[in-house]
N, C-alpha and C. Protein backbone atom coordinates (compact mmCIF):
# COMPACT_ATOMS: atom_id res chain seq x y z
N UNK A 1 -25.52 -67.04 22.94
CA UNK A 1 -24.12 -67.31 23.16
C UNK A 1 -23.87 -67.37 24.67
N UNK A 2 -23.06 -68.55 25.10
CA UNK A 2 -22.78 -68.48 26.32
C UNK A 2 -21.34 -68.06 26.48
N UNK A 3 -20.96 -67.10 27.65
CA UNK A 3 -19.74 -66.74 27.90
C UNK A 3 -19.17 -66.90 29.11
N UNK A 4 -18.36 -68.23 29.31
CA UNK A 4 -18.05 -68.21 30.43
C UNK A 4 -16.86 -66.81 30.94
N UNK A 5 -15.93 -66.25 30.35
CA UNK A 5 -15.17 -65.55 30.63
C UNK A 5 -15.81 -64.23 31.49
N UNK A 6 -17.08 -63.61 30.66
CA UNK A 6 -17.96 -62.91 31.24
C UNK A 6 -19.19 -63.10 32.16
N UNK A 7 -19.07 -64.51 32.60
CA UNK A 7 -20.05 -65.14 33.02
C UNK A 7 -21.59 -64.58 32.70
N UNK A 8 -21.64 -65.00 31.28
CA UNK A 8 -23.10 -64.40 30.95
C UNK A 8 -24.15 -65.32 29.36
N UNK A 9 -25.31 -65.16 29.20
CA UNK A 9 -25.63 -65.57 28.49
C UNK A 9 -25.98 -64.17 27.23
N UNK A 10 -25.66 -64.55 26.35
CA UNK A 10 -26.52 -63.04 25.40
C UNK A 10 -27.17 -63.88 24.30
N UNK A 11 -28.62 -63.30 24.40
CA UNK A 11 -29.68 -63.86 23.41
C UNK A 11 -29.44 -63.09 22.29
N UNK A 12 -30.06 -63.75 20.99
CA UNK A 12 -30.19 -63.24 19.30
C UNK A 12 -30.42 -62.06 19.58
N UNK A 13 -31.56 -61.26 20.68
CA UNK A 13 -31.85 -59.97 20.59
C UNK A 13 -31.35 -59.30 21.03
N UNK A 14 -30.17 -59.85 21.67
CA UNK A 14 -29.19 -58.61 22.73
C UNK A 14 -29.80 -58.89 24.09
N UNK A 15 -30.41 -59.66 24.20
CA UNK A 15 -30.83 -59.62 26.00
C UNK A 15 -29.87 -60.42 26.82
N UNK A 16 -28.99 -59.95 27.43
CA UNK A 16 -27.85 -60.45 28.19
C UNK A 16 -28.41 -60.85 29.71
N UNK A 17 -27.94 -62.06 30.32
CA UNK A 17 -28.41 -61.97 31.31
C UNK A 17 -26.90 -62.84 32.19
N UNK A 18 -26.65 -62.44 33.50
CA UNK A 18 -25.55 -63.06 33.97
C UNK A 18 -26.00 -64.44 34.66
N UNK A 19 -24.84 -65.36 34.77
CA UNK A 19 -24.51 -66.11 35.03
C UNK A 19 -24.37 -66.28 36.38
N UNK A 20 -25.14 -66.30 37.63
CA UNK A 20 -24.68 -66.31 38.56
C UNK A 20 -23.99 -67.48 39.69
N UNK A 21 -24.18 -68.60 39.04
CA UNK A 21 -23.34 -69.47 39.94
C UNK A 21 -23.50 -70.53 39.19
N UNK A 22 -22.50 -71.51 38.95
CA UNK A 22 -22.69 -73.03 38.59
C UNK A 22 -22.31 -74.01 39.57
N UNK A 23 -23.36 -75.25 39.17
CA UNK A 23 -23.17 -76.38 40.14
C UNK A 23 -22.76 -77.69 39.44
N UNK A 24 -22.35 -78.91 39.88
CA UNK A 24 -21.82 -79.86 39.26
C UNK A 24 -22.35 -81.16 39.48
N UNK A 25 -22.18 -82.07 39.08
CA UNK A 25 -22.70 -83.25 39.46
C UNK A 25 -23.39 -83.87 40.92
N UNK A 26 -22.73 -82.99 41.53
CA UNK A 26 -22.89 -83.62 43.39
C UNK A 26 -23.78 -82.72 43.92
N UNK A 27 -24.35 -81.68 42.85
CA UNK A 27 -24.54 -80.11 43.14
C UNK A 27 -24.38 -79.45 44.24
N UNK A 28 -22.74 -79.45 44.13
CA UNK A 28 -21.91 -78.66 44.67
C UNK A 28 -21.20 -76.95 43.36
N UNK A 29 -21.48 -75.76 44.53
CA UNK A 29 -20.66 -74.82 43.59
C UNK A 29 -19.77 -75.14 42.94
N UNK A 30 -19.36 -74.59 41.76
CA UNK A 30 -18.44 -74.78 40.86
C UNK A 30 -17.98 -73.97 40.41
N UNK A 31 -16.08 -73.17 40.18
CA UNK A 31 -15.86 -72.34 39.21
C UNK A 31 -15.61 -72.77 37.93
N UNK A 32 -15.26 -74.03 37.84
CA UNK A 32 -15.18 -74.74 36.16
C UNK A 32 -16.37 -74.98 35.71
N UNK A 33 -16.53 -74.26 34.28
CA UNK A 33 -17.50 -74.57 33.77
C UNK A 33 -17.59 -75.92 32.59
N UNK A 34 -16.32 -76.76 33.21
CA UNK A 34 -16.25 -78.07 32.56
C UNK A 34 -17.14 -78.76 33.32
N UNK A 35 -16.68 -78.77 34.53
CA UNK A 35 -17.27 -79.74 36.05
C UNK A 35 -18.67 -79.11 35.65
N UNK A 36 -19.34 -78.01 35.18
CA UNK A 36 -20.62 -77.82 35.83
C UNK A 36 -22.05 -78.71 34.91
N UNK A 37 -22.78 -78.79 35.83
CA UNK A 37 -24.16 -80.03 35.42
C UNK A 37 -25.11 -78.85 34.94
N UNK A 38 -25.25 -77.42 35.44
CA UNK A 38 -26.23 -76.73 35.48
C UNK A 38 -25.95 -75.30 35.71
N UNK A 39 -26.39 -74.04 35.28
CA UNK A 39 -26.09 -72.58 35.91
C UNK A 39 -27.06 -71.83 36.30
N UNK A 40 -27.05 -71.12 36.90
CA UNK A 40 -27.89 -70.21 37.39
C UNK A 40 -27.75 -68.84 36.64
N UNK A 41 -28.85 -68.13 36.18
CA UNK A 41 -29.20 -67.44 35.64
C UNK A 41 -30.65 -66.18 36.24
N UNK A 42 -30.05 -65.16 36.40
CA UNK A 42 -30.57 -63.80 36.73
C UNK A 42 -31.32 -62.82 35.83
N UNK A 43 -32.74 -62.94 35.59
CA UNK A 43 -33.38 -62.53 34.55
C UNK A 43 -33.67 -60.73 35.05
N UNK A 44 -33.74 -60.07 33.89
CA UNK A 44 -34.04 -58.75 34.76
C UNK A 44 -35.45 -58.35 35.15
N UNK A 45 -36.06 -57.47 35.71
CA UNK A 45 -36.76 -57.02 35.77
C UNK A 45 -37.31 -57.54 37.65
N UNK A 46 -37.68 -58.51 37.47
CA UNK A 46 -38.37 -59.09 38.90
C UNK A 46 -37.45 -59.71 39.68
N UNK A 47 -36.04 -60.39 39.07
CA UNK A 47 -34.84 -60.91 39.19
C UNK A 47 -34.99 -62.15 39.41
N UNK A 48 -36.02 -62.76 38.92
CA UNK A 48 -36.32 -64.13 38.44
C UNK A 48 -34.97 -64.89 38.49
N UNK A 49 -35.07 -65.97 38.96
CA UNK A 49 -33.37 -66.66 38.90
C UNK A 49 -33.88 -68.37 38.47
N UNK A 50 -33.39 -68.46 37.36
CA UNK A 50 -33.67 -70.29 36.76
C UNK A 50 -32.54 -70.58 36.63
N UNK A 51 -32.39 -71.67 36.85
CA UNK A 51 -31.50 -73.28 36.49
C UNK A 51 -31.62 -74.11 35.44
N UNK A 52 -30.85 -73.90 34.27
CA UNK A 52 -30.78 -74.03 33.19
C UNK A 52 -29.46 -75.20 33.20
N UNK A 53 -29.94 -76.39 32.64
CA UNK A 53 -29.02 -77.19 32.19
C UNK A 53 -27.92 -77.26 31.08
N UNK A 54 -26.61 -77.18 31.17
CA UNK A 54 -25.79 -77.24 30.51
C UNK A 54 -25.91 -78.38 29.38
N UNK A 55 -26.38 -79.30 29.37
CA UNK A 55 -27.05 -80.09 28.00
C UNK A 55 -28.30 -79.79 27.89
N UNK A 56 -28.96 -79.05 28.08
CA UNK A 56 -29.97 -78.30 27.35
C UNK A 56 -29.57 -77.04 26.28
N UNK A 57 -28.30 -76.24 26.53
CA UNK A 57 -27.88 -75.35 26.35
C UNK A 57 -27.26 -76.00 25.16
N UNK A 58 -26.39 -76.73 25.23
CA UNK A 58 -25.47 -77.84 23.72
C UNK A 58 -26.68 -78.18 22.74
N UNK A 59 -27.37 -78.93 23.49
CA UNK A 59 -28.60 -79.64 22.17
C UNK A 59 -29.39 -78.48 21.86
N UNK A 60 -29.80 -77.32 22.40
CA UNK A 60 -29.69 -76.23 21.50
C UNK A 60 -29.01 -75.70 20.39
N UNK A 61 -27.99 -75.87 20.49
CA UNK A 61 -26.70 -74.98 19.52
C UNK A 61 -26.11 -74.07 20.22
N UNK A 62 -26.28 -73.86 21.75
CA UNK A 62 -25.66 -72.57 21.95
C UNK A 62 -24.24 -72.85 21.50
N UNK A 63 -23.84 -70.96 21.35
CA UNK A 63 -22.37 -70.99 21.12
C UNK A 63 -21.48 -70.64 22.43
N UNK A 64 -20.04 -71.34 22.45
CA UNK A 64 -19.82 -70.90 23.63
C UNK A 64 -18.62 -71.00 23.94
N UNK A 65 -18.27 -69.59 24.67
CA UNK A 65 -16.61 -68.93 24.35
C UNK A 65 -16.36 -68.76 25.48
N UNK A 66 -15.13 -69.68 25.46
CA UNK A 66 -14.00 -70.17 26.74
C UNK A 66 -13.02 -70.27 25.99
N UNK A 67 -11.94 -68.45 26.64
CA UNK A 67 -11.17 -68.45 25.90
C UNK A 67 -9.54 -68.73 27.01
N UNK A 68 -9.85 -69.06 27.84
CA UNK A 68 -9.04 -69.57 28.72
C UNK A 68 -8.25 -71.20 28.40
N UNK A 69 -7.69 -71.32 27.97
CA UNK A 69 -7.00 -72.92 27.99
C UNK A 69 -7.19 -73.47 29.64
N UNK A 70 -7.24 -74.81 29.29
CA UNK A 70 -7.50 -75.62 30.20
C UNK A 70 -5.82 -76.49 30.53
């Protein structure tokens, strides 16, 4: 599940990991996570940080709660 409100991802097993910045088409920062192309993501342990595509994340199935109106 992706959460933009909490800026975070939480896996089937409970492994939560935050969200640390999104970028957009021009890859420029972004606080809309409409505008964004891609996010950054903070794994624990070594603090590994990947760039994970926002249509990678859809054609998955993630679920994803933006409970803010636009």
């Amino acid at each position: 599940m992706v959460d933009f409100d909490t800026m975070s991802i939480v896996y089937d097993g409970g492994l939560a990991v935050p969200i640390i910045a999104m970028f957009d088409r021009f890859d420029d920062e972004t606080d809309d996570h409409n505008e964004a192309e891609y996010i950054l993501v903070e794994w624990p342990g070594e603090g590994l940080v990947t760039a994970i595509a926002i249509e990678d994340l859809v054609s998955e199935g993630a679920a994803v709660v933006d409970d803010k109106p636009h």
